[in-house]
C-alpha atoms as a PDB file:
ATOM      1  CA  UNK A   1     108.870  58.001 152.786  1.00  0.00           C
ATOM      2  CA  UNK A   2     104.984  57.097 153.708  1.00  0.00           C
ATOM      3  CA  UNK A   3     105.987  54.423 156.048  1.00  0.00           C
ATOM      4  CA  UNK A   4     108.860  56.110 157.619  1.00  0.00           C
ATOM      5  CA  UNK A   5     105.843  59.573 158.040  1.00  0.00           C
ATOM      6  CA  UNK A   6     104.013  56.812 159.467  1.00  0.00           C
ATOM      7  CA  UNK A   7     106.356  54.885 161.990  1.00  0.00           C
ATOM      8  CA  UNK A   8     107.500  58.649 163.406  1.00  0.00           C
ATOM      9  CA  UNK A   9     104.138  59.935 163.787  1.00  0.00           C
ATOM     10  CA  UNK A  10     102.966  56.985 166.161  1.00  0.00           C
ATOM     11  CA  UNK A  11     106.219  57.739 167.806  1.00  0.00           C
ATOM     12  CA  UNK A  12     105.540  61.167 168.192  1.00  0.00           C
ATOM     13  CA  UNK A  13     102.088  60.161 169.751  1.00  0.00           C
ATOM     14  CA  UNK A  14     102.950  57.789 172.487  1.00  0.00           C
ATOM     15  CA  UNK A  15     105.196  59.996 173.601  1.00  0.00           C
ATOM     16  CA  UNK A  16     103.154  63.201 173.390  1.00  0.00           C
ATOM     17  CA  UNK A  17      99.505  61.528 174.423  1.00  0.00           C
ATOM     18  CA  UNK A  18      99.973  62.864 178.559  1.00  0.00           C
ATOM     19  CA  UNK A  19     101.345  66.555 177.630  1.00  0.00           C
ATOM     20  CA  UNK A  20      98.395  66.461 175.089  1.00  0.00           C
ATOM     21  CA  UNK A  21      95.813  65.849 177.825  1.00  0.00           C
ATOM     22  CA  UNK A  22      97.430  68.288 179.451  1.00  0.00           C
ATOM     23  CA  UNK A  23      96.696  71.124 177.024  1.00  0.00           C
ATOM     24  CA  UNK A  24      93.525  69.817 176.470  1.00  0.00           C
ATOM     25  CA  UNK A  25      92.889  70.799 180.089  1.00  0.00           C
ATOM     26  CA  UNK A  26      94.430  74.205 179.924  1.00  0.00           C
ATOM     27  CA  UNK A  27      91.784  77.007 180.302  1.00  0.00           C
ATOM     28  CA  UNK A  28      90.284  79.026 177.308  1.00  0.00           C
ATOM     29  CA  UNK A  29      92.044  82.157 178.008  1.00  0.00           C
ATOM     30  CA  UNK A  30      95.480  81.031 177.323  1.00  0.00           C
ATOM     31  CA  UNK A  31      94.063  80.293 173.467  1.00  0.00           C
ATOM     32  CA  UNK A  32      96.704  81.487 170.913  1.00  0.00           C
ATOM     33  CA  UNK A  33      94.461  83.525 168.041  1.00  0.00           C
ATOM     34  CA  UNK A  34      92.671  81.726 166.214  1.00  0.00           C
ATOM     35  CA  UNK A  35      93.037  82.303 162.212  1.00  0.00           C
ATOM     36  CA  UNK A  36      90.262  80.687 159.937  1.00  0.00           C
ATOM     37  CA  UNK A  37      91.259  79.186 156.681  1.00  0.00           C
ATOM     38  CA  UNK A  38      89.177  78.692 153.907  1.00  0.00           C
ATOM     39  CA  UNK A  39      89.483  75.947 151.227  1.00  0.00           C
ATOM     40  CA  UNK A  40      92.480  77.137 148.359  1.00  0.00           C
ATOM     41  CA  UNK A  41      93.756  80.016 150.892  1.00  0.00           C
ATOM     42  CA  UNK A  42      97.518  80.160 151.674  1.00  0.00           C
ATOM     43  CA  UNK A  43      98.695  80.889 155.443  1.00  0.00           C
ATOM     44  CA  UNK A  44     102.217  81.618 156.625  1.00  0.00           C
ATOM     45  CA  UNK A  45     103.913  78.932 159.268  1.00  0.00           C
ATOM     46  CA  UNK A  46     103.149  81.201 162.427  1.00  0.00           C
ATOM     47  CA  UNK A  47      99.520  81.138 161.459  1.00  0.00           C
ATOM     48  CA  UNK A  48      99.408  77.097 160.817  1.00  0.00           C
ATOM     49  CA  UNK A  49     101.234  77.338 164.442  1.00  0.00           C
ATOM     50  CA  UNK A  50      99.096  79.957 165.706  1.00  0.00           C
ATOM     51  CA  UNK A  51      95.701  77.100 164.552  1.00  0.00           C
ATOM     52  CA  UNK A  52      97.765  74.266 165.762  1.00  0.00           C
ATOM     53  CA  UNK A  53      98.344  75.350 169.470  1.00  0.00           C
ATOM     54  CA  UNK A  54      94.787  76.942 169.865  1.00  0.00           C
ATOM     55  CA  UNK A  55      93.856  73.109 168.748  1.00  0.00           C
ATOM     56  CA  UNK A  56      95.513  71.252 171.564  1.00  0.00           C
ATOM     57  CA  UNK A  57      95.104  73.796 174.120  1.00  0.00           C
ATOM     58  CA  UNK A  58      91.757  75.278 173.450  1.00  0.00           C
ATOM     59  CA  UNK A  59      89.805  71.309 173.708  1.00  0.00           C
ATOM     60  CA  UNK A  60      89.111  71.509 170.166  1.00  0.00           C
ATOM     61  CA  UNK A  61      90.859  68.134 169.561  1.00  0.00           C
ATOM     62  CA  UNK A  62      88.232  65.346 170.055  1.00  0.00           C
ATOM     63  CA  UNK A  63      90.913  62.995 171.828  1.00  0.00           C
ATOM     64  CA  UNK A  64      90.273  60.275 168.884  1.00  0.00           C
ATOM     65  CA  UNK A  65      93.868  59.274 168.405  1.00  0.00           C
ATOM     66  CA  UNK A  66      93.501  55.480 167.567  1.00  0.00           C
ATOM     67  CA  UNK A  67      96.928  53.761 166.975  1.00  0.00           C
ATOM     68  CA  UNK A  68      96.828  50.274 165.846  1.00  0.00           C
ATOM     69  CA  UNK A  69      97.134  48.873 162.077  1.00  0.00           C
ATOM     70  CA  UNK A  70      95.386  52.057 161.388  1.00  0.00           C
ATOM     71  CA  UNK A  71      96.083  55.733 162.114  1.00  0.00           C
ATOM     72  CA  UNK A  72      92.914  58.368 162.616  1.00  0.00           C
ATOM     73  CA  UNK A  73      93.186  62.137 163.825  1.00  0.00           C
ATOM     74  CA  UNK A  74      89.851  63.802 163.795  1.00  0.00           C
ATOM     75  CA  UNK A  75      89.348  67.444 164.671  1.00  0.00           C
ATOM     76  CA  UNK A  76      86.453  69.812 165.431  1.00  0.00           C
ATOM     77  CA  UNK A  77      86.041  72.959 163.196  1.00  0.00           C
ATOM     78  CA  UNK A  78      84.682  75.891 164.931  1.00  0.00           C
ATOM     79  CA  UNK A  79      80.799  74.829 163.941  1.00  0.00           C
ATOM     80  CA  UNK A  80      81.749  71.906 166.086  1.00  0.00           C
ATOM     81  CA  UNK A  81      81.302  69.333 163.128  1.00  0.00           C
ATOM     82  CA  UNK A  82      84.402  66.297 163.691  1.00  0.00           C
ATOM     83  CA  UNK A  83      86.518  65.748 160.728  1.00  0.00           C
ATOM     84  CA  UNK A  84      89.224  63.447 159.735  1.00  0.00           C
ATOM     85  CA  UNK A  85      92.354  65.496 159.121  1.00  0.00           C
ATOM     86  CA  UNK A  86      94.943  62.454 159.302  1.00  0.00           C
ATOM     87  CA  UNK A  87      94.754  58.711 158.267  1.00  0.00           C
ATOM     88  CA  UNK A  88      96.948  55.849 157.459  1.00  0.00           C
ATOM     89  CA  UNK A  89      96.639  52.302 156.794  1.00  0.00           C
ATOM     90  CA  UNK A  90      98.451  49.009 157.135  1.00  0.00           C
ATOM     91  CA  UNK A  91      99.619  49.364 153.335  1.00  0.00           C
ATOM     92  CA  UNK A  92     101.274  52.185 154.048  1.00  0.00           C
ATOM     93  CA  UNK A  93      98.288  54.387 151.747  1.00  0.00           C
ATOM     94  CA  UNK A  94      97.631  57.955 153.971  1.00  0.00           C
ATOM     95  CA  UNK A  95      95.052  60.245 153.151  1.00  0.00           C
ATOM     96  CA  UNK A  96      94.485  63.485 154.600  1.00  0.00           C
ATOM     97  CA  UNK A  97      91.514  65.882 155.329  1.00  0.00           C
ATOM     98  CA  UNK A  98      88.999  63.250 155.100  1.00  0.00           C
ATOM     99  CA  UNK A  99      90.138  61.677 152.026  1.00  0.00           C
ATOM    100  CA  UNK A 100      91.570  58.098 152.250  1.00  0.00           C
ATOM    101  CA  UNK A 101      91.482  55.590 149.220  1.00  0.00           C
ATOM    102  CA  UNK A 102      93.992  52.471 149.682  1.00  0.00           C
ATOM    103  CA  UNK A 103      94.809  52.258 146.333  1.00  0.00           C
ATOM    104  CA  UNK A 104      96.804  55.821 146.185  1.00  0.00           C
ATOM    105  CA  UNK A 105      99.859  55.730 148.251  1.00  0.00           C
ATOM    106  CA  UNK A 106      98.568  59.975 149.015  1.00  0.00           C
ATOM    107  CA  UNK A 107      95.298  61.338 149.252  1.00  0.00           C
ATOM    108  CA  UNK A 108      94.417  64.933 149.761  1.00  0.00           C
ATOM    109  CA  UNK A 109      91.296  66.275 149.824  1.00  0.00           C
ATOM    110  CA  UNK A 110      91.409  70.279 149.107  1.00  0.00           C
ATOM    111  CA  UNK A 111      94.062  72.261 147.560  1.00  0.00           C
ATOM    112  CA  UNK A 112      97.698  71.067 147.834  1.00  0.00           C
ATOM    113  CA  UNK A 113     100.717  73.581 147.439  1.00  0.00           C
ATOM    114  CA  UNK A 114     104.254  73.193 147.523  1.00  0.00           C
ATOM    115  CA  UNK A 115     107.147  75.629 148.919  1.00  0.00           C
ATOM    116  CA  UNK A 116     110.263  75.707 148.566  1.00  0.00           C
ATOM    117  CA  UNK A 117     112.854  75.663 151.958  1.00  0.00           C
ATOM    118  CA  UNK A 118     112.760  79.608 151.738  1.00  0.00           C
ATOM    119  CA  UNK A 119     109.310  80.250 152.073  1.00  0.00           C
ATOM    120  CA  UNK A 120     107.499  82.452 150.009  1.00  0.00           C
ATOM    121  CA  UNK A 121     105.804  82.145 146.695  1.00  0.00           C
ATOM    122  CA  UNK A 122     104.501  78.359 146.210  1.00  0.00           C
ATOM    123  CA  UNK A 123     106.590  76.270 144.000  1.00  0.00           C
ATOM    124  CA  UNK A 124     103.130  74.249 143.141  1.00  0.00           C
ATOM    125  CA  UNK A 125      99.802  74.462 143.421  1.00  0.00           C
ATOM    126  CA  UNK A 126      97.045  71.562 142.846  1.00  0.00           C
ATOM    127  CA  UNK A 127      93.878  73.285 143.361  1.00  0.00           C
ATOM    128  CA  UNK A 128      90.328  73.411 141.615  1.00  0.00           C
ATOM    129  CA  UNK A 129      91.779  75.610 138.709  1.00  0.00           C
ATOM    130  CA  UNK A 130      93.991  72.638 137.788  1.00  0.00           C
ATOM    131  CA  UNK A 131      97.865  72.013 138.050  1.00  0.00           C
ATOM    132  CA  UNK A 132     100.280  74.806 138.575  1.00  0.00           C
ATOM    133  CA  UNK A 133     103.976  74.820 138.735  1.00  0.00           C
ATOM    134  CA  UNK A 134     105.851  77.885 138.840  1.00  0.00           C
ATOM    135  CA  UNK A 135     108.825  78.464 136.969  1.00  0.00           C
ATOM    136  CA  UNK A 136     110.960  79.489 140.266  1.00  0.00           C
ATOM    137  CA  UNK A 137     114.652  77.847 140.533  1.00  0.00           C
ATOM    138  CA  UNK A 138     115.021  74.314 138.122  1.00  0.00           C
ATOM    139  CA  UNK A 139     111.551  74.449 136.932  1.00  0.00           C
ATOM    140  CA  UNK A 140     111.839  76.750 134.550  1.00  0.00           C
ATOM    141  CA  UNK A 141     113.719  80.266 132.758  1.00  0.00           C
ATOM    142  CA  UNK A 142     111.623  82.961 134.644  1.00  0.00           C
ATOM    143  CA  UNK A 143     109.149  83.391 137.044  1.00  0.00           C
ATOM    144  CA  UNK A 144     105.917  83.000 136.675  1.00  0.00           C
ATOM    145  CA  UNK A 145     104.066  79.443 135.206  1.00  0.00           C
ATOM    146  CA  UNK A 146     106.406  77.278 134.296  1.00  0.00           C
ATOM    147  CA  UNK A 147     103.467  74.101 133.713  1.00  0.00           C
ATOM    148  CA  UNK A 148      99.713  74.450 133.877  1.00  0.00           C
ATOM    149  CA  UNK A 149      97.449  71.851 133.601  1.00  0.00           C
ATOM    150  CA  UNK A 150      93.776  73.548 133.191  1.00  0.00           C
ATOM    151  CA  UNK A 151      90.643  71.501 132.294  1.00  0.00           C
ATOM    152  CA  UNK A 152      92.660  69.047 130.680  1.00  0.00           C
ATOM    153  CA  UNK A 153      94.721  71.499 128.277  1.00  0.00           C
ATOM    154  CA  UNK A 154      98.526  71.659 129.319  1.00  0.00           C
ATOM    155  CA  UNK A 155     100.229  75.128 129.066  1.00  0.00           C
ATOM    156  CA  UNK A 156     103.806  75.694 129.120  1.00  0.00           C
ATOM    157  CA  UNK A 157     104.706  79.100 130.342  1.00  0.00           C
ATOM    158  CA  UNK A 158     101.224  80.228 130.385  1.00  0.00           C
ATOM    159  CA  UNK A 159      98.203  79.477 133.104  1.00  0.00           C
ATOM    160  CA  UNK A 160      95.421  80.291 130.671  1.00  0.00           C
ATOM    161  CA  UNK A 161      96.556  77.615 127.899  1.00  0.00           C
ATOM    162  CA  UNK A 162      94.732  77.666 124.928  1.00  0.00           C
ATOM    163  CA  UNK A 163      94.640  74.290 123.582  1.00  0.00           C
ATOM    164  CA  UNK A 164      95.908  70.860 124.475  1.00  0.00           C
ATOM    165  CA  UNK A 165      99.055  71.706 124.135  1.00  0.00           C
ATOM    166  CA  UNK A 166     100.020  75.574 124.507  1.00  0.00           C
ATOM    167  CA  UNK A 167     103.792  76.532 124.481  1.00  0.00           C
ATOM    168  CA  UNK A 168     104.451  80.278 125.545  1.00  0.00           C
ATOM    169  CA  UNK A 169     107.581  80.158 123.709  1.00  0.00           C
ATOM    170  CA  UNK A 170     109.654  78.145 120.917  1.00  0.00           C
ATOM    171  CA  UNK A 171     109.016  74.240 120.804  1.00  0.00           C
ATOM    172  CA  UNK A 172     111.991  72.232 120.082  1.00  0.00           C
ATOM    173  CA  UNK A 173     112.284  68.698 119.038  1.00  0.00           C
ATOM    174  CA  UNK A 174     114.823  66.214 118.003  1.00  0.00           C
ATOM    175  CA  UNK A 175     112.734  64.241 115.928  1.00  0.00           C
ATOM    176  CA  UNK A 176     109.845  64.557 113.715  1.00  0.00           C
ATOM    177  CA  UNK A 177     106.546  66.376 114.083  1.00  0.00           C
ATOM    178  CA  UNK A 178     104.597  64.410 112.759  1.00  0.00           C
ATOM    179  CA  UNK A 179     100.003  65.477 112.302  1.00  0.00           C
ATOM    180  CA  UNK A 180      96.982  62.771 112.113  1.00  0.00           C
ATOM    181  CA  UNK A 181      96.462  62.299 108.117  1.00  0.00           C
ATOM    182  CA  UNK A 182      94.475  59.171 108.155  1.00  0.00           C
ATOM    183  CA  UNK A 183      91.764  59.429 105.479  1.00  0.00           C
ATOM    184  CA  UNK A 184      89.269  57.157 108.103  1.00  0.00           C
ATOM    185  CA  UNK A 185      89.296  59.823 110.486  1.00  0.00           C
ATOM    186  CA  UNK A 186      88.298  62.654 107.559  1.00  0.00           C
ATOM    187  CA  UNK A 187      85.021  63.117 105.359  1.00  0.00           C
ATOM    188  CA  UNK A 188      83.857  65.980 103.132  1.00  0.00           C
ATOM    189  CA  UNK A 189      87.570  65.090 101.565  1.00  0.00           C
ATOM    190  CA  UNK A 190      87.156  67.819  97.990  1.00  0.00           C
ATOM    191  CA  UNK A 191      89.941  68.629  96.038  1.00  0.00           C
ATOM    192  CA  UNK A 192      91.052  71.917  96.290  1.00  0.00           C
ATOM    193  CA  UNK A 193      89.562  74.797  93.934  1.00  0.00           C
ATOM    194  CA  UNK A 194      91.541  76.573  91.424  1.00  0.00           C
ATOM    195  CA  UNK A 195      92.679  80.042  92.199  1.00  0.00           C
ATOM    196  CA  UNK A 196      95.510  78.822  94.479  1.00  0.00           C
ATOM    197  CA  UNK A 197      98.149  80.612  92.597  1.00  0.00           C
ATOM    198  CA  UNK A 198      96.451  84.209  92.820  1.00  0.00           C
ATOM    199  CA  UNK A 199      96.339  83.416  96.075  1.00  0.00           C
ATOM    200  CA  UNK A 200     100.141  82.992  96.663  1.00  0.00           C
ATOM    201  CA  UNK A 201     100.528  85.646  94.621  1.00  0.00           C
ATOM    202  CA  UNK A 202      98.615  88.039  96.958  1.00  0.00           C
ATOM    203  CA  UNK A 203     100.344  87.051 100.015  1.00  0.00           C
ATOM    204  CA  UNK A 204     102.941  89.328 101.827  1.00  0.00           C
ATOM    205  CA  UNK A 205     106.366  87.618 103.296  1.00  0.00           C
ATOM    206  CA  UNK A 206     107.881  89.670 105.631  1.00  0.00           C
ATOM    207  CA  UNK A 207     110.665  89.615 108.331  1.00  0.00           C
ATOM    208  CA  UNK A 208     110.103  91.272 111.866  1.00  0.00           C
ATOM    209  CA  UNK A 209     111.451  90.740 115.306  1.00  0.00           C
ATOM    210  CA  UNK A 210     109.418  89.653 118.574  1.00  0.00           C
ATOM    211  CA  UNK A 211     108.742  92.658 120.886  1.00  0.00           C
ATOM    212  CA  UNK A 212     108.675  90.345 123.973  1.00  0.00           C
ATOM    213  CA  UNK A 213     110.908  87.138 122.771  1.00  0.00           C
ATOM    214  CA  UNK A 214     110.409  84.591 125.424  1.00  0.00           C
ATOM    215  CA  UNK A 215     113.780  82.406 124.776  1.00  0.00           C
ATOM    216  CA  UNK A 216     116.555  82.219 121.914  1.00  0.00           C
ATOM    217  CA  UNK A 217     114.513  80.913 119.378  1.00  0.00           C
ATOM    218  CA  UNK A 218     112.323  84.443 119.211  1.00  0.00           C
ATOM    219  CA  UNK A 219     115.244  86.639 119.317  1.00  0.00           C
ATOM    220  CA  UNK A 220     116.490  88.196 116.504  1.00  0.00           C
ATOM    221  CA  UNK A 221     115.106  88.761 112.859  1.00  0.00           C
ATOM    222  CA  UNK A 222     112.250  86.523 112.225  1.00  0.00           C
ATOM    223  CA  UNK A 223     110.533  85.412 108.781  1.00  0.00           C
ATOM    224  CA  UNK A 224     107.005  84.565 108.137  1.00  0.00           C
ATOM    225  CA  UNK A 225     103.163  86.350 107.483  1.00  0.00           C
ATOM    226  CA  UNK A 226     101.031  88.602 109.173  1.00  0.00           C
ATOM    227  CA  UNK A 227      98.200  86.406 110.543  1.00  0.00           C
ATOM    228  CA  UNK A 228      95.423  89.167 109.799  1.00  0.00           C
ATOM    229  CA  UNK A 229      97.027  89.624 106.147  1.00  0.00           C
ATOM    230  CA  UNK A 230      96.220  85.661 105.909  1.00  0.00           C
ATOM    231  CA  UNK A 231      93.233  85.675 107.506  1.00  0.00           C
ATOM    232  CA  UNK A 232      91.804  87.983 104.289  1.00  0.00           C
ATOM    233  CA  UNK A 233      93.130  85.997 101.833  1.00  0.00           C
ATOM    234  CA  UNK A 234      93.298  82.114 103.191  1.00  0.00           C
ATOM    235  CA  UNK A 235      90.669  82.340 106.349  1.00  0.00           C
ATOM    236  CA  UNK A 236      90.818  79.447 107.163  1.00  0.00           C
ATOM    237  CA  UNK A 237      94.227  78.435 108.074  1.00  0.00           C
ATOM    238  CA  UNK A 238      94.381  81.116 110.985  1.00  0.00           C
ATOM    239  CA  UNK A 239      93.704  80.711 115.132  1.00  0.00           C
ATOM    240  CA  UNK A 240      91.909  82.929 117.230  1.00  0.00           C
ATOM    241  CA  UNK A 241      92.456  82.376 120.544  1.00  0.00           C
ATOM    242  CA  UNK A 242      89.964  83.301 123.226  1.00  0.00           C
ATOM    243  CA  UNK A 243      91.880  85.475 125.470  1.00  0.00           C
ATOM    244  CA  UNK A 244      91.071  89.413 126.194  1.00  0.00           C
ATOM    245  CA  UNK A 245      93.591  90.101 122.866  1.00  0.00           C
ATOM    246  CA  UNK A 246      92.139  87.512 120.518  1.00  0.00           C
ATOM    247  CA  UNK A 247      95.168  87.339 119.981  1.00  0.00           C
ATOM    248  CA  UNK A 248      96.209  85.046 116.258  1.00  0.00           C
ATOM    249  CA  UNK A 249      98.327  82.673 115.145  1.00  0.00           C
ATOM    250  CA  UNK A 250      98.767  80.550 111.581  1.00  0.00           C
ATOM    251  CA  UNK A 251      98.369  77.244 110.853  1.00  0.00           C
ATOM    252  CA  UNK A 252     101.943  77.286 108.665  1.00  0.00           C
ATOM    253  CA  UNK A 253     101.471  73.367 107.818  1.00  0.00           C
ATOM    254  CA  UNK A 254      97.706  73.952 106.078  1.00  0.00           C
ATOM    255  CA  UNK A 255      99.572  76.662 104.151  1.00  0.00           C
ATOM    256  CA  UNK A 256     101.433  73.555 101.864  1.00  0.00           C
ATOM    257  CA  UNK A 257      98.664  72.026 100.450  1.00  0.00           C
ATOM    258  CA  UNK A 258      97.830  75.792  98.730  1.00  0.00           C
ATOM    259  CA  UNK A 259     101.484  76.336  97.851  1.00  0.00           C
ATOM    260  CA  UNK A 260     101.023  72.472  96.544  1.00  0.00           C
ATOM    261  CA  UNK A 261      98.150  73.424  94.363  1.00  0.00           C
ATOM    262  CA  UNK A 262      99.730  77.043  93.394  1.00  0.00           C
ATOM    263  CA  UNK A 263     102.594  74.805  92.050  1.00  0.00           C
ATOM    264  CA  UNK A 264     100.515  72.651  90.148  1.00  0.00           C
ATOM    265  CA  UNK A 265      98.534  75.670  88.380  1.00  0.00           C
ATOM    266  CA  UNK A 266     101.659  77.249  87.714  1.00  0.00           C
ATOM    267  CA  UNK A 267     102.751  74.108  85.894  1.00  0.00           C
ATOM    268  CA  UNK A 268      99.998  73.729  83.800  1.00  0.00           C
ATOM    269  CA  UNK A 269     100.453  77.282  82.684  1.00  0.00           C
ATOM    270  CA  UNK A 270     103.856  76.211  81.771  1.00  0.00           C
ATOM    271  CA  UNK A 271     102.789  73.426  79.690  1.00  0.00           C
ATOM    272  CA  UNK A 272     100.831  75.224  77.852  1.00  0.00           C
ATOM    273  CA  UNK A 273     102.923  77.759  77.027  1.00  0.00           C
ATOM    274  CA  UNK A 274     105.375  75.697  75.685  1.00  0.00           C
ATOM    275  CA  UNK A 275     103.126  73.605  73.482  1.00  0.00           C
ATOM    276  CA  UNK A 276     102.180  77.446  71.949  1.00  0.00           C
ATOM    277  CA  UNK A 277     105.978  78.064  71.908  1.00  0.00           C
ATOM    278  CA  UNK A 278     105.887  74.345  69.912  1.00  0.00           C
ATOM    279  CA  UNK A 279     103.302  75.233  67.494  1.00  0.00           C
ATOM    280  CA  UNK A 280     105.384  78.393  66.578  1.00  0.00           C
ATOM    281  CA  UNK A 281     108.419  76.645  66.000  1.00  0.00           C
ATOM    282  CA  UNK A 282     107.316  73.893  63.895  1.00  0.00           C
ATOM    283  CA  UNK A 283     105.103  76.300  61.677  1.00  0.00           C
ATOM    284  CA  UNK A 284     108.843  78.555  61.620  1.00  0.00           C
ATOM    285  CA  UNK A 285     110.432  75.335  59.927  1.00  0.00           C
ATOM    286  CA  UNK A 286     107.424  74.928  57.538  1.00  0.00           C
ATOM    287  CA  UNK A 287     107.952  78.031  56.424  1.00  0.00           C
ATOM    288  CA  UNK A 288     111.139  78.003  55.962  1.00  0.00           C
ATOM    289  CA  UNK A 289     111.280  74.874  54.302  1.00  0.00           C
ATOM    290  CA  UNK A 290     108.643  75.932  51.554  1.00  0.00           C
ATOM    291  CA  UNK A 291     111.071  79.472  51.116  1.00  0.00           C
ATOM    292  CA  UNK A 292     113.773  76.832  50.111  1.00  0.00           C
ATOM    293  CA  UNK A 293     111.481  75.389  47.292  1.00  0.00           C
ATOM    294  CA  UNK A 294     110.888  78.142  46.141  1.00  0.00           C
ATOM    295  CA  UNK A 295     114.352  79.843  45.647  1.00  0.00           C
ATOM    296  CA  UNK A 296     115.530  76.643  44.089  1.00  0.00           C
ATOM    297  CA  UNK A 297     112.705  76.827  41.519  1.00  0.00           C
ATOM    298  CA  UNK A 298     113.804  80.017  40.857  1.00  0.00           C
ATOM    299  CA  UNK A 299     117.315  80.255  39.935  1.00  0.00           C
ATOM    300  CA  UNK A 300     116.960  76.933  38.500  1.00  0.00           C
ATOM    301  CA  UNK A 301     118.323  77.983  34.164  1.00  0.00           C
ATOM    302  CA  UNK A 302     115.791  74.984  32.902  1.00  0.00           C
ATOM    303  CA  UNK A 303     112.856  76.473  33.621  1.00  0.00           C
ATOM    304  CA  UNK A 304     111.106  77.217  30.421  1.00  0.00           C
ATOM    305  CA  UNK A 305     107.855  78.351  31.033  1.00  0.00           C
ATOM    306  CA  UNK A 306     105.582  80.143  34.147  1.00  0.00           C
ATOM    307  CA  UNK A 307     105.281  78.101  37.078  1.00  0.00           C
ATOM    308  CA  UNK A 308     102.412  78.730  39.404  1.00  0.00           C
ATOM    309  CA  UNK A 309     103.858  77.860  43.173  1.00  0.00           C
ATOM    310  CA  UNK A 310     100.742  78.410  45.735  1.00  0.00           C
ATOM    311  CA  UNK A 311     102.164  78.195  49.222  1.00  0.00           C
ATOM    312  CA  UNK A 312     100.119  77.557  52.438  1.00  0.00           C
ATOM    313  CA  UNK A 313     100.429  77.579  55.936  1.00  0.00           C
ATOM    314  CA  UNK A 314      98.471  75.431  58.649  1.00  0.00           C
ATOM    315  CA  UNK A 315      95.746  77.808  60.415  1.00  0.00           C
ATOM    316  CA  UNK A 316      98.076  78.806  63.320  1.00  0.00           C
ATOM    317  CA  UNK A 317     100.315  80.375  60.732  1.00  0.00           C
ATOM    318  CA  UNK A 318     100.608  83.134  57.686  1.00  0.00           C
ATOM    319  CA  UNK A 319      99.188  82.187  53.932  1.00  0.00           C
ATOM    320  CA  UNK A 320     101.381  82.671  51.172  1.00  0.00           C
ATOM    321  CA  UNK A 321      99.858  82.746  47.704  1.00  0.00           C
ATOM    322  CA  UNK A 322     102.936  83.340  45.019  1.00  0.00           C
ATOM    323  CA  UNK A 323     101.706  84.505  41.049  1.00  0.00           C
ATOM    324  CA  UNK A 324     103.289  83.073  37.731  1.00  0.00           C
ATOM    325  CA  UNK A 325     107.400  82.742  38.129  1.00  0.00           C
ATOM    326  CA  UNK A 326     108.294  84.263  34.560  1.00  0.00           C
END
């Protein structure tokens, strides 16, 4: 596409150089209006015209049209100062607006956008404030942002992402999710404190619906916390973002380790419980055993004489002391 741009513009200018000269000589007062564009402004097509015409008829083109290996169109801005607005090279690299670097196939120096045949609202922008594509047509549900790239973090339905990666919306994958775990990229590594399970205990699941549901996924009922109910009990597991809201979100994958160790302290309550429930039972049998003793030793016809029968329990149970059998 760069080499065909290329072949038709030196086309274009061997067949336009004499009607250029010619405008070149036209007098000043036949200048179209002049509209002055700053840096990362938009103008419309009759305005771009409007610039263009004034150019080549107004003698602000310096003449230095140099077609060889190399293509260079300079202009004069209205200080006077010349400027490379077009060039191309053998390898087929172009850069515009005084930017030209042979190993990009495109070089722009200044803001870039994109529209679509219709006109309009920019399909993209590349600017100083990043990245933007709008969601208009195929790239994406709605209008507005479909793809931001700010200061290195990447927003999806959002220009003001967050973090690294910010979905406005519900993220869907076919495969696992997975999180960095490594033990060499941790330290201060403590196990966790006891206390988990009253923690658990003091949290509130609710359901709720989205009052703005972006897509299918946030439609409907809805089960989870209240990320300022969390942030009282477990601190530490909820975001804060730093938009005008500060508006918060959970960390639902630092909330298994605590239901972990809530699981484990409700275990060991188990345990022990049953070992008392253990101790019970076996001292049951004891005494039950000793009650059989003793009712054989007393309906038993040979016994002649008092028998003294002193029965005792381990410490967890009852003592039984029982006088002379006559």
């Amino acid at each position: 596409m760069v080499r065909a741009l290329q072949r038709s513009i030196g086309v274009c200018l061997s067949v336009s150089i004499g009607a250029m000269s010619a405008f070149i000589s036209t007098s000043a007062g036949a200048c179209p209006t002049f509209h002055t564009l700053a840096n990362g402004s938009t103008a419309d097509a009759t305005q771009v015209m409007d610039d263009f015409n004034s150019i080549l008829q107004c003698a602000r083109f310096t003449g230095d049209v140099v077609i060889d290996n190399n293509i260079w169109i300079r202009m004069k801005d209205e200080a006077g100062a010349s400027r490379t607005v077009l060039r191309t090279a053998s390898d087929g690299s172009v850069g515009l607006n005084g930017y030209h670097d042979t190993a990009m196939l495109l070089g722009v120096n200044g803001a870039t956008y994109l529209y679509s045949s219709g006109g309009g609202t920019s399909i993209a922008a590349l600017n100083t404030n990043g990245l933007t594509i709008n969601s208009s047509g195929a790239l994406g549900p709605s209008s507005g942002v479909g793809l931001a790239v700010v200061s290195g973090y990447v927003g999806i339905d959002t220009a003001a992402p967050s973090y690294p990666l910010h979905v406005n919306g519900t993220a869907y994958s076919t495969g696992a999710a997975g999180a960095l775990s490594d033990i060499r990229h941790k330290k201060n590594v403590a196990t966790l404190e006891e206390g988990a399970l009253d923690a658990v205990m003091s949290l509130r699941p609710v359901t709720f619906e989205w009052k703005e549901p972006k897509d299918d996924g946030m439609k409907g009922k809805q089960t989870g916390f209240i990320a300022q109910e969390i942030e009282k009990v477990l601190p530490s597991t909820v975001l804060t973002q730093s938009d005008a809201m500060k508006t918060k979100g959970i960390k639902y994958n630092e909330l298994i380790p605590v239901l972990t160790k809530a699981l484990q302290e409700q275990q060991e309550e188990i345990r022990t419980l049953k070992a008392i429930e253990q101790d019970r039972t076996d001292e049951i049998h004891q005494l039950q055993t000793r009650l059989s003793l003793v009712e054989g030793i007393v309906v038993s016809p040979q016994v002649s004489r008092p028998i003294a029968v002193s029965t005792h329990i381990s410490s967890r149970g009852a003592a039984m002391d029982a006088g002379p059998i006559q």
